[in-house]
N, C-alpha and C. Protein backbone atom coordinates (compact mmCIF):
# COMPACT_ATOMS: atom_id res chain seq x y z
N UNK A 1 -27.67 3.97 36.98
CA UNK A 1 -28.47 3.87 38.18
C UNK A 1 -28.61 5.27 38.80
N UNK A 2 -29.89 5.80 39.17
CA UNK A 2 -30.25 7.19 39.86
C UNK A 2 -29.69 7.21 41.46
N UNK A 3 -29.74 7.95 42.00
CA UNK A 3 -28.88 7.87 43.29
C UNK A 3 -29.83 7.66 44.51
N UNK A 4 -31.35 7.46 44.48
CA UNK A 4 -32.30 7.15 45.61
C UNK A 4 -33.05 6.18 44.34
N UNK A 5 -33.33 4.90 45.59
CA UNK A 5 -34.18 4.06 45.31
C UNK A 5 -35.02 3.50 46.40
N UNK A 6 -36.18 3.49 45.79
CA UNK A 6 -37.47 3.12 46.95
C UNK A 6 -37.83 1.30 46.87
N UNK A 7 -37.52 1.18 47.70
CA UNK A 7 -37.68 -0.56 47.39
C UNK A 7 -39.25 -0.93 47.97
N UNK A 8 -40.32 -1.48 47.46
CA UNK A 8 -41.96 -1.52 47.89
C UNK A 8 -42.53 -2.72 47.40
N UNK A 9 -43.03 -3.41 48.31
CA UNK A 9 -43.59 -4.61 48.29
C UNK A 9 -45.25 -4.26 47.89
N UNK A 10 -45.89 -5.71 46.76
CA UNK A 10 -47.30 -5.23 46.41
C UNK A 10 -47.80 -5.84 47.27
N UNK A 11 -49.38 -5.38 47.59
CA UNK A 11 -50.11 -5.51 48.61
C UNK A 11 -51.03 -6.54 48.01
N UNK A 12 -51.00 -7.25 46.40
CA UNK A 12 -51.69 -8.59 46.83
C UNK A 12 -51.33 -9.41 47.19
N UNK A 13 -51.73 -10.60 46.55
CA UNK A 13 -51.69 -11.91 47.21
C UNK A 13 -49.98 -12.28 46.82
N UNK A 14 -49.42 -12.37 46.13
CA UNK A 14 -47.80 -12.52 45.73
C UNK A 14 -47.12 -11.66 46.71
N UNK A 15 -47.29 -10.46 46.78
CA UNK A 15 -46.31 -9.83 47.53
C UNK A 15 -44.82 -9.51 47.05
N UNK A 16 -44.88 -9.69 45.93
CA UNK A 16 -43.59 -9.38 45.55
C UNK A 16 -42.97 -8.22 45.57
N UNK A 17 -41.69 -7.81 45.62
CA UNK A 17 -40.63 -6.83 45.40
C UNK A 17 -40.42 -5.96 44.55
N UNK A 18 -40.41 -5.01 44.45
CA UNK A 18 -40.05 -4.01 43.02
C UNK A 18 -39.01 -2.91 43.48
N UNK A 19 -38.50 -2.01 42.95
CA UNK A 19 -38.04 -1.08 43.50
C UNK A 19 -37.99 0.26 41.95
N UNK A 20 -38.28 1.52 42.48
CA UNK A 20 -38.09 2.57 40.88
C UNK A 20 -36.91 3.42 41.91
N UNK A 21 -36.70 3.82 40.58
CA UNK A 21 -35.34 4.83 41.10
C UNK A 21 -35.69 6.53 40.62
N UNK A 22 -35.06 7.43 41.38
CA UNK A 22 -35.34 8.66 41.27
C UNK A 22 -34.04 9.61 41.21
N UNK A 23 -33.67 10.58 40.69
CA UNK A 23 -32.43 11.70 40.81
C UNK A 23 -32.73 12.02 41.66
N UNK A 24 -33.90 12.62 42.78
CA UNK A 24 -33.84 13.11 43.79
C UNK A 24 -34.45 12.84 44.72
N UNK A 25 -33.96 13.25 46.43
CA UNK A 25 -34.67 13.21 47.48
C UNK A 25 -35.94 13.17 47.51
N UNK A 26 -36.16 14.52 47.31
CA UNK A 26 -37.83 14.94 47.13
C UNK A 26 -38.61 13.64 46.49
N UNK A 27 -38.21 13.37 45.44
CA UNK A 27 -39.27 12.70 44.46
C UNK A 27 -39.47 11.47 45.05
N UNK A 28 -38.06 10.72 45.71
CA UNK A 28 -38.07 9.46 46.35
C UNK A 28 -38.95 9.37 47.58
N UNK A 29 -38.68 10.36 48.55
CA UNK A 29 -39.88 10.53 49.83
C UNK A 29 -40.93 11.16 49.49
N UNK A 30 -41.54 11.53 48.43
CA UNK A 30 -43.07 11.74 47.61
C UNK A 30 -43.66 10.04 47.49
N UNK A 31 -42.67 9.19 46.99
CA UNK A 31 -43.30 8.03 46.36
C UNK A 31 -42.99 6.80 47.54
N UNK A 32 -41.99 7.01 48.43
CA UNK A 32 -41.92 6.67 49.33
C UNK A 32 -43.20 6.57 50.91
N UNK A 33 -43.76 8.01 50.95
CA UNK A 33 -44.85 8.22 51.43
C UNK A 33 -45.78 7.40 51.12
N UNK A 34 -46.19 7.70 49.76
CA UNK A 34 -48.07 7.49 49.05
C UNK A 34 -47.45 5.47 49.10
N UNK A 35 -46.55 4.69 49.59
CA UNK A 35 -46.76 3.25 49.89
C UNK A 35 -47.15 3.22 50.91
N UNK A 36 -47.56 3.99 52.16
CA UNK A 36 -48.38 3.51 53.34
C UNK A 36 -47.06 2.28 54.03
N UNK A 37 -46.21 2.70 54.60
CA UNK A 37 -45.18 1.95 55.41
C UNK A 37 -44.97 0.42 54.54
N UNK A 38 -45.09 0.54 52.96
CA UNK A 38 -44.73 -0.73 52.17
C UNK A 38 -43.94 -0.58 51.34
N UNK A 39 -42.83 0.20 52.11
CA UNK A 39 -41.05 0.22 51.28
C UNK A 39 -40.20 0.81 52.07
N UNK A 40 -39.20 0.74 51.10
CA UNK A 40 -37.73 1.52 51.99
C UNK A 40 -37.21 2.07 51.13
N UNK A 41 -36.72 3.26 51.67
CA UNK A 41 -35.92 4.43 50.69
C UNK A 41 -34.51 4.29 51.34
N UNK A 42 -33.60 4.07 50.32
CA UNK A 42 -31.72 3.75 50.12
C UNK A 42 -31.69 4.89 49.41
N UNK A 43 -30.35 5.73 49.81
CA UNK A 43 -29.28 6.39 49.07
C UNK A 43 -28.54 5.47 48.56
N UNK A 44 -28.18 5.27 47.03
CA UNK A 44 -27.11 4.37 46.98
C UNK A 44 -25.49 5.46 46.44
């Protein structure tokens, strides 16, 4: 397991859950951003 994970819900009709994982800060609040307030970024 990478040490930041972005957890982001899809914007159709399901709405379901996903989450990708990243080695770093940076990359996690890059992909964290471009969801438009449709996730959450954890240090685990």
């Amino acid at each position: 397991m990478k040490p930041f994970r972005v957890r982001f819900w899809h914007q159709d009709e399901d709405g379901r859950e996903e989450h990708m994982e990243f080695n770093s800060l940076e990359q996690a609040k890059e992909f964290y951003h471009s969801m438009d307030g449709m996730a959450e970024l954890k240090e685990e």
